[in-house]
Protein backbone atom coordinates (compact mmCIF):
# COMPACT_ATOMS: atom_id res chain seq x y z
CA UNK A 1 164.95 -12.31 91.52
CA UNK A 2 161.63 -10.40 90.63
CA UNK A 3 158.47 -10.97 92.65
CA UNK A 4 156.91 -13.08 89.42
CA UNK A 5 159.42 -15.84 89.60
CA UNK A 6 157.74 -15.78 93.95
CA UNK A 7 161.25 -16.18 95.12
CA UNK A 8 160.26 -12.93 97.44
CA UNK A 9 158.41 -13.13 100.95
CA UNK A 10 155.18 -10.91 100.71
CA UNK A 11 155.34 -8.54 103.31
CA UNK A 12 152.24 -6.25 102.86
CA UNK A 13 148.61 -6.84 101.22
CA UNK A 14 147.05 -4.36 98.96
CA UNK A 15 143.03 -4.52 99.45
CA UNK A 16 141.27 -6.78 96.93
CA UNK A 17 138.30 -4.31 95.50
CA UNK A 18 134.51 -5.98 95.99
CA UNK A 19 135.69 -8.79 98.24
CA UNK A 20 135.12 -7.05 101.72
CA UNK A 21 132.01 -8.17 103.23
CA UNK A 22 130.41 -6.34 106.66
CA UNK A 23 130.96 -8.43 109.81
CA UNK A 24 127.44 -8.17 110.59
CA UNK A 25 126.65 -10.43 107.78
CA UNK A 26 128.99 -13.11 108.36
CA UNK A 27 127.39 -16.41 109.43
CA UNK A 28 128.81 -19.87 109.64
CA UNK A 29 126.74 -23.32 110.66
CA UNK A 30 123.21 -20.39 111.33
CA UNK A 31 125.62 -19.11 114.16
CA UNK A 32 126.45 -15.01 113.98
CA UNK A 33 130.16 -14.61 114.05
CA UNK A 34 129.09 -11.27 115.35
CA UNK A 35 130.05 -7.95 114.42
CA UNK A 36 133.01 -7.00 117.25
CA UNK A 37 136.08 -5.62 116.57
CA UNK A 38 137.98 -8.91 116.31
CA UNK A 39 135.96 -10.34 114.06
CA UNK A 40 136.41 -7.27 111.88
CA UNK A 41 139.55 -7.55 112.05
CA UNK A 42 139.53 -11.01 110.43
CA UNK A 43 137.44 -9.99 107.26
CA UNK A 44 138.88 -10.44 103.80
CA UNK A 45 140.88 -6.64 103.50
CA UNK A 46 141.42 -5.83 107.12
CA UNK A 47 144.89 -5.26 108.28
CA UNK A 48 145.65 -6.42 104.51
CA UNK A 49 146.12 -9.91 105.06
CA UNK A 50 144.99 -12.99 103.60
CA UNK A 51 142.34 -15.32 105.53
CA UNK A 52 142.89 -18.96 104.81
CA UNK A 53 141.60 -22.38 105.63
CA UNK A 54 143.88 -25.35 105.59
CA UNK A 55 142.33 -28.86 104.75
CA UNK A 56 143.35 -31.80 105.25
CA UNK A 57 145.87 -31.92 108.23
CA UNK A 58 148.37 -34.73 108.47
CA UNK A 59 152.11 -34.38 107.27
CA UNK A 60 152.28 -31.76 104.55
CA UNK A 61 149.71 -29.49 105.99
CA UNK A 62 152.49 -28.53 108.55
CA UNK A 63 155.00 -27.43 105.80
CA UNK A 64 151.71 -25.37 105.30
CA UNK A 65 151.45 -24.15 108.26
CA UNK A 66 155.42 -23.02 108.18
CA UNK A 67 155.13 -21.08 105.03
CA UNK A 68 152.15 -19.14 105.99
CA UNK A 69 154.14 -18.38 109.28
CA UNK A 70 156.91 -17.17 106.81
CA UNK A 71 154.57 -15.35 105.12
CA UNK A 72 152.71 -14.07 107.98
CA UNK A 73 152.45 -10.28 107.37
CA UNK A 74 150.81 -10.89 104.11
CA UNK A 75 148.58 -14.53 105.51
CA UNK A 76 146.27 -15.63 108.59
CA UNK A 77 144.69 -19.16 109.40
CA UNK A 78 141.01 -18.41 110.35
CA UNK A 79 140.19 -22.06 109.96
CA UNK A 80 141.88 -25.55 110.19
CA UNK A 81 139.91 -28.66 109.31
CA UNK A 82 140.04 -32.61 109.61
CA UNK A 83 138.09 -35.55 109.43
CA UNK A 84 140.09 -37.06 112.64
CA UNK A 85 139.30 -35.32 115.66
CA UNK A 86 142.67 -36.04 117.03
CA UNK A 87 144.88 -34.84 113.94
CA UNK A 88 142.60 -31.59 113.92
CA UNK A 89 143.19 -30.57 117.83
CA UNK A 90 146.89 -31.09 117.29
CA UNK A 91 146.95 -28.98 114.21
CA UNK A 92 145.08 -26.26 116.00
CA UNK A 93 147.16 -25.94 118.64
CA UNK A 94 150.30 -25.64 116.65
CA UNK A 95 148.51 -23.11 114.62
CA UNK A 96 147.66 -20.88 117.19
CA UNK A 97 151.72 -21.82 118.81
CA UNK A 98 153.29 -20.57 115.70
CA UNK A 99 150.64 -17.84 114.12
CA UNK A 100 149.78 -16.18 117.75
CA UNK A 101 145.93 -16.45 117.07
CA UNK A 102 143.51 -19.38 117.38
CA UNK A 103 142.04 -20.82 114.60
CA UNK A 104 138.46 -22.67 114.39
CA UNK A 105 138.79 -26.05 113.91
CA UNK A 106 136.24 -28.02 112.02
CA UNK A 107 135.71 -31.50 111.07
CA UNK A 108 133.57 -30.66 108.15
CA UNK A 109 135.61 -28.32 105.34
CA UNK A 110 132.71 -27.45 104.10
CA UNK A 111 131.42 -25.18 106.67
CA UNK A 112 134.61 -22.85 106.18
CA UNK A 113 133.77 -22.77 102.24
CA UNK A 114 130.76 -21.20 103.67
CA UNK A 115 132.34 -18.25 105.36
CA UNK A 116 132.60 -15.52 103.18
CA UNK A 117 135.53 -13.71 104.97
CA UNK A 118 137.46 -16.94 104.04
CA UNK A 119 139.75 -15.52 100.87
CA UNK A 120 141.67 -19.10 99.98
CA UNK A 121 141.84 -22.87 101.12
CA UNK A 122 144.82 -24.91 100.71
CA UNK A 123 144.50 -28.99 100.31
CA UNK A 124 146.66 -31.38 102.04
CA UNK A 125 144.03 -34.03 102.15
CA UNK A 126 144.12 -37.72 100.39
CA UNK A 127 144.32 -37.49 96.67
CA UNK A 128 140.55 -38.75 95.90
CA UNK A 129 139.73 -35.29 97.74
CA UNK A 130 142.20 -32.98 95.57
CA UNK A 131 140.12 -32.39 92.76
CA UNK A 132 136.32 -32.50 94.48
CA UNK A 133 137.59 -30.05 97.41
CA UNK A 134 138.99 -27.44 94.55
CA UNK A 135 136.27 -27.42 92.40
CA UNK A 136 134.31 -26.80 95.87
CA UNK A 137 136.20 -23.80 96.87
CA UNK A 138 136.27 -22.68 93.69
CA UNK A 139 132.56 -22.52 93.37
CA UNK A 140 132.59 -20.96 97.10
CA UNK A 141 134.39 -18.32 95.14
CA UNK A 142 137.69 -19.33 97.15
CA UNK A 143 141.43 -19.07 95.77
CA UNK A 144 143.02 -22.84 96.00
CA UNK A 145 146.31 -23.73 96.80
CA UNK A 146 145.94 -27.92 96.49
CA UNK A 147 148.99 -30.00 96.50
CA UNK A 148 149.96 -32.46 93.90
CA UNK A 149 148.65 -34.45 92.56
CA UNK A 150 145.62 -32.09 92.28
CA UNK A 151 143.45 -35.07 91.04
CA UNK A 152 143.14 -38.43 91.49
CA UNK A 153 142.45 -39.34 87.75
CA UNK A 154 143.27 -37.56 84.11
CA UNK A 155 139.87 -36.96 83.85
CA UNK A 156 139.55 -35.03 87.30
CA UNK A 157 142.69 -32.68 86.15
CA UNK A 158 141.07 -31.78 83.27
CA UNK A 159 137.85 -31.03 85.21
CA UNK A 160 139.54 -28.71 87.86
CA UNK A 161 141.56 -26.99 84.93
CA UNK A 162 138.16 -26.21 83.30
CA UNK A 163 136.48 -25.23 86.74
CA UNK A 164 139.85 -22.48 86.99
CA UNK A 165 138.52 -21.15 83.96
CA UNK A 166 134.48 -21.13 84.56
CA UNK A 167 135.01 -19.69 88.09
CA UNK A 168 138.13 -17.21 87.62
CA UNK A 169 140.06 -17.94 91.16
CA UNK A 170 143.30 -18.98 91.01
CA UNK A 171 144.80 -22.12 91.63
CA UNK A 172 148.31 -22.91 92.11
CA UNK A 173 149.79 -26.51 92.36
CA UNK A 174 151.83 -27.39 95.12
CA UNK A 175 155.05 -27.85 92.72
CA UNK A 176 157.13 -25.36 95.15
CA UNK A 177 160.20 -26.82 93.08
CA UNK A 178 158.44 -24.16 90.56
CA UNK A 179 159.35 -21.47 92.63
CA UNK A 180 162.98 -22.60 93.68
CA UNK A 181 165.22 -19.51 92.94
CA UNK A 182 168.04 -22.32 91.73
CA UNK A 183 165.73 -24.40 90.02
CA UNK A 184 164.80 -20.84 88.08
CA UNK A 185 168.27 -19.78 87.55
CA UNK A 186 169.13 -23.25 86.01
CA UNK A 187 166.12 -23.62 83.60
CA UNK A 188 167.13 -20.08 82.60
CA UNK A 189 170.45 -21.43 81.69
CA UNK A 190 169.37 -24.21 79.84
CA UNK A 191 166.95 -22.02 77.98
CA UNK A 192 169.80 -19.93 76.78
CA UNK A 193 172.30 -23.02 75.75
CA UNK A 194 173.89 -24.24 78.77
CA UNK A 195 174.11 -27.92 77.59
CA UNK A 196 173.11 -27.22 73.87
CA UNK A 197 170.21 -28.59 72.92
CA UNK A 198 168.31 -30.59 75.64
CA UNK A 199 166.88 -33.79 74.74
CA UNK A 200 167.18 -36.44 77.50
CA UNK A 201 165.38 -36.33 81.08
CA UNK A 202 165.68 -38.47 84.25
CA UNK A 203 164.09 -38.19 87.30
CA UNK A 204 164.60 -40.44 90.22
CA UNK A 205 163.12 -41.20 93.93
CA UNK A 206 164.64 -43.69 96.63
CA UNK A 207 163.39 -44.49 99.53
CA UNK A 208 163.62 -47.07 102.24
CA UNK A 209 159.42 -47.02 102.99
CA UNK A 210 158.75 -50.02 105.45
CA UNK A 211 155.96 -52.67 104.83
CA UNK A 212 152.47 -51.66 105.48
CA UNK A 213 151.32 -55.55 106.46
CA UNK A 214 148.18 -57.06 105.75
CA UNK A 215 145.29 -55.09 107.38
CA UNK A 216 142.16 -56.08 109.40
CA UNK A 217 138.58 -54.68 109.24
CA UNK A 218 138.07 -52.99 112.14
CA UNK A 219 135.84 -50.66 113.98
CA UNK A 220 136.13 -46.79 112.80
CA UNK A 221 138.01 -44.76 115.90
CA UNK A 222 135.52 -43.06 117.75
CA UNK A 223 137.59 -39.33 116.28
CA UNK A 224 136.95 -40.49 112.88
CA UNK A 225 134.51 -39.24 110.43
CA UNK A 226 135.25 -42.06 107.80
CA UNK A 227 132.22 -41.35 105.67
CA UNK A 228 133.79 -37.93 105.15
CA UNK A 229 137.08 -39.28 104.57
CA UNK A 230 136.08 -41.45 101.79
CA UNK A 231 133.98 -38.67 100.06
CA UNK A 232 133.82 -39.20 96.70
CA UNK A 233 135.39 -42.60 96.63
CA UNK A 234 133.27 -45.40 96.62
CA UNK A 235 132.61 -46.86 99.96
CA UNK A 236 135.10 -49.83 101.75
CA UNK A 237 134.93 -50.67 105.49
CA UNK A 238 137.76 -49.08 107.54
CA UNK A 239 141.07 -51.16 107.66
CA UNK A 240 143.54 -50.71 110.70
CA UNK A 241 146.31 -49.76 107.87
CA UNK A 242 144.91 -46.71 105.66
CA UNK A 243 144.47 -44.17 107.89
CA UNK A 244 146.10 -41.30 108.45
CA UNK A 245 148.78 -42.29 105.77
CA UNK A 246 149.15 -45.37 104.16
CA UNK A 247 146.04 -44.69 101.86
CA UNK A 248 148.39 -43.31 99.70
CA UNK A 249 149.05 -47.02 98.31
CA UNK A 250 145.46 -48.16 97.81
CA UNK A 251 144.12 -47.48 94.34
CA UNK A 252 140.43 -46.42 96.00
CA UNK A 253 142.04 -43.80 97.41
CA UNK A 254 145.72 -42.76 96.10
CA UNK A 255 147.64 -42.76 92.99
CA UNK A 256 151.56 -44.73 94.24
CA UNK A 257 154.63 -43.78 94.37
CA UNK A 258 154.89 -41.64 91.24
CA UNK A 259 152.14 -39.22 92.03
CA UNK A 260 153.14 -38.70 95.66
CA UNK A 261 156.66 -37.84 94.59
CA UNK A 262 157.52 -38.30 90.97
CA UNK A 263 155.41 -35.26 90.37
CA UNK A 264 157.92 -32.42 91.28
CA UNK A 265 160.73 -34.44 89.79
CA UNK A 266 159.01 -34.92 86.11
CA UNK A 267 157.60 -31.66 86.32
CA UNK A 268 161.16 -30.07 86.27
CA UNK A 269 162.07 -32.36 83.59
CA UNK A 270 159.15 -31.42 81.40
CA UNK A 271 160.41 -27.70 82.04
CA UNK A 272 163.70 -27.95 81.10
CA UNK A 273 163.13 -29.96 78.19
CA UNK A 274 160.06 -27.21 76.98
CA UNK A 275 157.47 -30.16 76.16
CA UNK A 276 153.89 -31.07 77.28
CA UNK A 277 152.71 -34.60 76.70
CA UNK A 278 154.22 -36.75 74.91
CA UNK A 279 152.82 -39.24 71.96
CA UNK A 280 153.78 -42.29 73.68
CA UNK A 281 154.03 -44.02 77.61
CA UNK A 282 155.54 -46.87 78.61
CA UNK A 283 156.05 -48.41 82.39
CA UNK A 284 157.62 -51.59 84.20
CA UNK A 285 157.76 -52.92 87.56
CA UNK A 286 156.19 -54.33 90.64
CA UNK A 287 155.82 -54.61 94.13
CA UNK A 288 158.96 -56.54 95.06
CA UNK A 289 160.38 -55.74 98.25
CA UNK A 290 156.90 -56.56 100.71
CA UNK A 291 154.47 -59.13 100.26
CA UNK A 292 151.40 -56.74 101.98
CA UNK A 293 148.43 -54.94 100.81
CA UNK A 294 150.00 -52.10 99.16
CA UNK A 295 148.10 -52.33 96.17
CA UNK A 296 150.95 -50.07 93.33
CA UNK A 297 154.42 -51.26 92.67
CA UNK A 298 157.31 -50.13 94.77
CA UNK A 299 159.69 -50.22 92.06
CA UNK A 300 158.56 -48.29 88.86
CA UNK A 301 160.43 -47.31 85.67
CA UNK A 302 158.62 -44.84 83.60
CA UNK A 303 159.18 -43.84 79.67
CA UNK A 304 157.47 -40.35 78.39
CA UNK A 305 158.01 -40.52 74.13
CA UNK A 306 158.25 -36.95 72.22
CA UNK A 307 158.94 -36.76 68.60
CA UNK A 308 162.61 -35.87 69.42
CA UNK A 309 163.09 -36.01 73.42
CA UNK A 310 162.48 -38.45 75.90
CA UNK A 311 161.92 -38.45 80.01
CA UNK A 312 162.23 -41.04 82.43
CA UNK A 313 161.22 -41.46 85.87
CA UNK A 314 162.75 -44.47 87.60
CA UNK A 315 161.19 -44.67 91.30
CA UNK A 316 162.53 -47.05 94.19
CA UNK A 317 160.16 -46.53 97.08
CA UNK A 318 161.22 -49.48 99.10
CA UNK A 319 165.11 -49.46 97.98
CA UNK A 320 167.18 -46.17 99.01
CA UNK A 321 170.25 -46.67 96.30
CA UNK A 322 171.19 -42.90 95.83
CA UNK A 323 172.06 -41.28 92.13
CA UNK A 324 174.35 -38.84 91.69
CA UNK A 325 174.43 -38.83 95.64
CA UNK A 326 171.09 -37.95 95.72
CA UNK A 327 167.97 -39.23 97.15
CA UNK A 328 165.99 -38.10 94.55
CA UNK A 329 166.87 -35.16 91.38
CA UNK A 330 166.92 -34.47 88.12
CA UNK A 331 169.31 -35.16 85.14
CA UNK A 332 168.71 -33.23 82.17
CA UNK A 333 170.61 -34.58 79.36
CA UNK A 334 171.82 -32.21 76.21
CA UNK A 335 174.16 -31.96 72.97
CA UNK A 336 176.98 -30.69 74.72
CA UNK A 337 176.55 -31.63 78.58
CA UNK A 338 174.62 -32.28 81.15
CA UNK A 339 172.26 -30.56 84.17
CA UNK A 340 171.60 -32.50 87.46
CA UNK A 341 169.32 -30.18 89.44
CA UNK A 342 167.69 -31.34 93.08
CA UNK A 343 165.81 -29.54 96.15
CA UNK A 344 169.36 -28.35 97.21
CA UNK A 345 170.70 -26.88 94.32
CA UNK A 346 172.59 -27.97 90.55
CA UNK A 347 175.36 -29.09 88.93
CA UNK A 348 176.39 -28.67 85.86
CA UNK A 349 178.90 -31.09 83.47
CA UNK A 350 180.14 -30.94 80.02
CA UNK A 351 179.81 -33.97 77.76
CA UNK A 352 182.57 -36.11 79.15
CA UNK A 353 181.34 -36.01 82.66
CA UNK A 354 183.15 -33.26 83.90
CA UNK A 355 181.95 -30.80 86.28
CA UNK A 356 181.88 -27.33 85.24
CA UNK A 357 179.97 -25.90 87.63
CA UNK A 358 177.74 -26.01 90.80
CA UNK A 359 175.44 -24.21 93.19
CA UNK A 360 175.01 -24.90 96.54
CA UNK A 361 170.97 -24.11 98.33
CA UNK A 362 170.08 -26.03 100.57
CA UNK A 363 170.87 -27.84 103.77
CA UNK A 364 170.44 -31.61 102.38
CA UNK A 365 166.90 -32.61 101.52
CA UNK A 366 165.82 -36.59 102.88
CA UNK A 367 163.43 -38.60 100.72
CA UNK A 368 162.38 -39.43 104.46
CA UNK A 369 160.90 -36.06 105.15
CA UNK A 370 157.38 -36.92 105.07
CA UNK A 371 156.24 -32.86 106.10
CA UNK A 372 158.93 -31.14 103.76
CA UNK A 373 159.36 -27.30 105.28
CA UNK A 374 161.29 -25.36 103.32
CA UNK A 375 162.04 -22.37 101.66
CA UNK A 376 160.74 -23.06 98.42
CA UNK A 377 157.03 -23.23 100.12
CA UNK A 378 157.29 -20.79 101.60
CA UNK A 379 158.88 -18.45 98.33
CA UNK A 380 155.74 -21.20 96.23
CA UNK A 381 152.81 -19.42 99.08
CA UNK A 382 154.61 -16.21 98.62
CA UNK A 383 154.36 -16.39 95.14
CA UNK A 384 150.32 -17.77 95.26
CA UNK A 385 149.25 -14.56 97.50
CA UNK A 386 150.97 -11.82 95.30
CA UNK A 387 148.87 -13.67 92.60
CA UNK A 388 145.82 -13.51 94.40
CA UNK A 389 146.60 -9.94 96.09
CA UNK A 390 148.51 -8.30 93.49
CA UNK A 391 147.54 -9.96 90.41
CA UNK A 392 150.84 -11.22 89.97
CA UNK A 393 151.75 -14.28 87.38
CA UNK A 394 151.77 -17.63 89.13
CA UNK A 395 154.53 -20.46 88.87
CA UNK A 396 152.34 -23.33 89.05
CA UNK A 397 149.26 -22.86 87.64
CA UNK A 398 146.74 -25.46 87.72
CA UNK A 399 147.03 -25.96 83.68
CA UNK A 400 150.63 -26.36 84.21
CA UNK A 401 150.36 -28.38 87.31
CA UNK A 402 147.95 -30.49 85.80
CA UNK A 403 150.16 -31.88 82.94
CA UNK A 404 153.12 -33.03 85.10
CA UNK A 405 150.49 -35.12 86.93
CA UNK A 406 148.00 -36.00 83.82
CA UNK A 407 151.38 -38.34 82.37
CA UNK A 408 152.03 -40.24 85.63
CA UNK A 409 148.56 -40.94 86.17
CA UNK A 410 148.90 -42.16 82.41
CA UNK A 411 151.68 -44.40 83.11
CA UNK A 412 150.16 -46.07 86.11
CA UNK A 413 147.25 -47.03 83.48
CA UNK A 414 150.48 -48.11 81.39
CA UNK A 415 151.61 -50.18 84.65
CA UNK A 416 148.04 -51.99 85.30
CA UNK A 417 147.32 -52.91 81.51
CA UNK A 418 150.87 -53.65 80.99
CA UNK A 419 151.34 -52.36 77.57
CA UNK A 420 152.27 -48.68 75.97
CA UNK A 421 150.21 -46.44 75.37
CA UNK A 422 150.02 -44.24 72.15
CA UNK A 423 148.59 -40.92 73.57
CA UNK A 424 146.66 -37.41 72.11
CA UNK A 425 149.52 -34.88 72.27
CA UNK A 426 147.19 -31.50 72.49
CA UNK A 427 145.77 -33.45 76.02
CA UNK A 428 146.81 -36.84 76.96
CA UNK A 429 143.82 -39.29 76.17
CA UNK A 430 144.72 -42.36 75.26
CA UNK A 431 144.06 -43.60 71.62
CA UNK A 432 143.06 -46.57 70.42
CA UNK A 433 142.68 -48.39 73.43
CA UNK A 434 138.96 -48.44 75.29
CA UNK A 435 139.87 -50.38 77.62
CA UNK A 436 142.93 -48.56 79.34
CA UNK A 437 140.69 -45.30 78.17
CA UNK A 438 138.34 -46.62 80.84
CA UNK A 439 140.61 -45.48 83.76
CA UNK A 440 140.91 -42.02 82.54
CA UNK A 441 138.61 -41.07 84.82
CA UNK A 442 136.92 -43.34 87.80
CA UNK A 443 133.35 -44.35 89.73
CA UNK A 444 132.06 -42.58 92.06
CA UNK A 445 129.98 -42.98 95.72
CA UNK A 446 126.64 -41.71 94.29
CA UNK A 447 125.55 -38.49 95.84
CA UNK A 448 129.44 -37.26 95.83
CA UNK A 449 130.34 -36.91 92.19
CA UNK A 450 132.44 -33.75 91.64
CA UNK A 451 130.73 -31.03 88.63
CA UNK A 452 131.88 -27.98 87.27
């Protein structure tokens, strides 16, 4: 498979003209970092490797951390950072464990933005941050690699999409499903007539995700920087059951169930069936399993309209009922059979259920795996250096990324006003509706409002 579809390991980096800096210039927080040979050896060019910073530091940051290993040759952590003292230290040491060098940990991201040997930052932080940090780095004249969703709101995706353009770094999405060498080989098949005609998507997720409870104000853990953590999200006192991962089901600060996972499923979907956004959303269900503060539903079916296709996403966060014996997938539906394609690798049936044909990739992916290491990250970071090193195409650029993510932030807007909504093909807004038009974007804590 060619280097453009990323399913290669980079193993060498060619020198990026103009971006080299002299060592004796560098400065971070009005301290030197000096001019010695070490630090030379770190600057953007030297031993043709790429310097990154990792943000954000819980969970996913350590499938991060493995496919940077992986791609280790070609990649090298100069600096980790976290708002929690105590997340960061671990990080750091497991960075320097698995990359044999230490990297500076910060609490405050923005002090690596300021290093100029720093070539790319990837995001791992809560999803009010995506959008805010990218636009950052990108106007710190970084490369991003942000994981989905890369915005917290339709209005912030189309904001860091238009910040790509104005600042010219790339930005891929973490979709890594984009650079699955299966996933590729199947969309190629479907492309050329496979299962005729494609015309029907669905996407599922189960899991059994345990009650969060009803939370206390409390006092904010000595390792905490919680003004940082909330950023640009309005202000609320700290609760003893958002952080470091629960936020992810309170609207201040996440976007549910469908953005955390049904992202990479409806992405595929939207690839195989060759469509964009659709002309109408519709969305059902509730929080039905836990009476607690989680503040989306935990049961969620979805409806994406097209003029002649339709896509589903039916997620079960609390409820771990398995289709086609899998935790989570993708069925894509055509005139003459059918395509069920997961993490793992595909099937393929003809129209009376029958199985024609299957590929076997992977070693049995869990809905429970909160981190997610694999092989596709590491093929997805693979695939994001050679774009930034070698000019080479991305899988998941941010315009692409941003789609995927643009129409389940649309139906959770379909979930809280409980009614369709009848959208703006060419980019998703909403018409004829003010008031769910509202929510395409959100308020901010004054003072941290993101611009391009």
């Amino acid at each position: 498979m060619g280097a453009a579809l990323g399913a290669e390991m980079v193993t060498r980096r060619e020198f990026i003209d103009g971006v080299a800096v002299s060592a004796a210039s560098l400065a971070l927080g009005g301290k030197s970092l000096g001019g010695t040979a070490k630090s030379y050896a770190r600057i953007v060019g030297a031993n043709e490797r790429l310097n990154f910073a990792v943000i954000g530091l819980n969970s996913r940051a350590y499938a991060h951390l493995s496919s940077l290993k992986a791609n280790e040759k070609a990649a090298r952590i100069l600096y980790v950072c976290d708002v929690d003292e105590t997340i960061l230290n671990k990080y750091a040491g497991a960075t320097q464990k698995e990359m044999g060098e230490a990297a500076t940990p910060l609490k405050d991201f923005r002090k690596a933005l300021e290093s100029k040997d720093v070539d790319a930052i990837t995001i791992a932080s809560p999803d009010h941050w995506h959008t805010p940090m990218a636009i950052a780095g990108l106007q710190a004249g970084k490369n991003v690699y942000v994981e989905k969703p890369c915005s917290h709101n339709p209005a912030e995706g189309a904001m860091l999409v238009a910040a790509q353009k104005k600042y010219g770094k790339l930005v891929q999405m973490g979709t890594q499903q984009r650079s699955s060498r299966h996933t590729i080989e199947v969309i190629e098949k479907i492309r050329a007539g496979e299962i005729g005609r494609p015309y029907l998507a669905k996407a599922w997720y189960s899991n059994t995700r345990k009650s969060i409870g009803v939370g206390k104000e409390a006092a904010v853990p000595g390792t905490l920087d919680w003004d940082l953590w909330q950023g640009p999200a309005p202000r609320r006192a700290y609760r003893d059951n958002v952080h470091p991962y629960n936020w992810h089901w309170f609207r201040n600060y996440g976007t549910g169930e469908s953005l955390n996972n049904g992202t990479h499923e409806v992405d595929v979907c939207r690839w195989a069936l060759g469509v964009d956004f659709p002309k109408r959303v519709t969305a059902s269900g509730g929080r039905y399993q836990f009476q607690d503060d989680w503040q989306f539903y935990d049961t969620l079916v979805t409806s994406f309209e097209y003029e002649d296709k339709m896509l589903t996403w039916e997620g079960k966060s609390c409820q771990g009922m398995r289709y086609y014996g899998r935790d989570r997938g993708s069925a894509i539906l055509g005139t003459t059979g059918t395509v069920v394609v997961d993490r793992d690798g595909y099937e393929i049936y003809d129209l009376h259920g029958k199985k024609t044909n299957e590929v076997k990739a992977g070693g049995g992916t869990s809905s429970a795996d909160l981190v997610g290491r694999d092989s596709m990250t590491d093929a997805h970071f693979a695939n994001f250096i050679e774009g930034v090193t070698k000019g080479g195409k991305l899988n998941a650029p941010i315009e692409v990324g941003n789609v995927a993510v643009t129409m389940l932030q649309l139906s959770n807007i379909a979930w809280i006003t409980q009614r369709e909504l009848h959208l703006d093909a060419k980019d998703g807004k909403i018409l004829n509706d003010a008031e769910a038009m509202k929510m395409w974007s959100r308020e901010y804590e004054k003072g941290w409002e993101p611009h391009v």
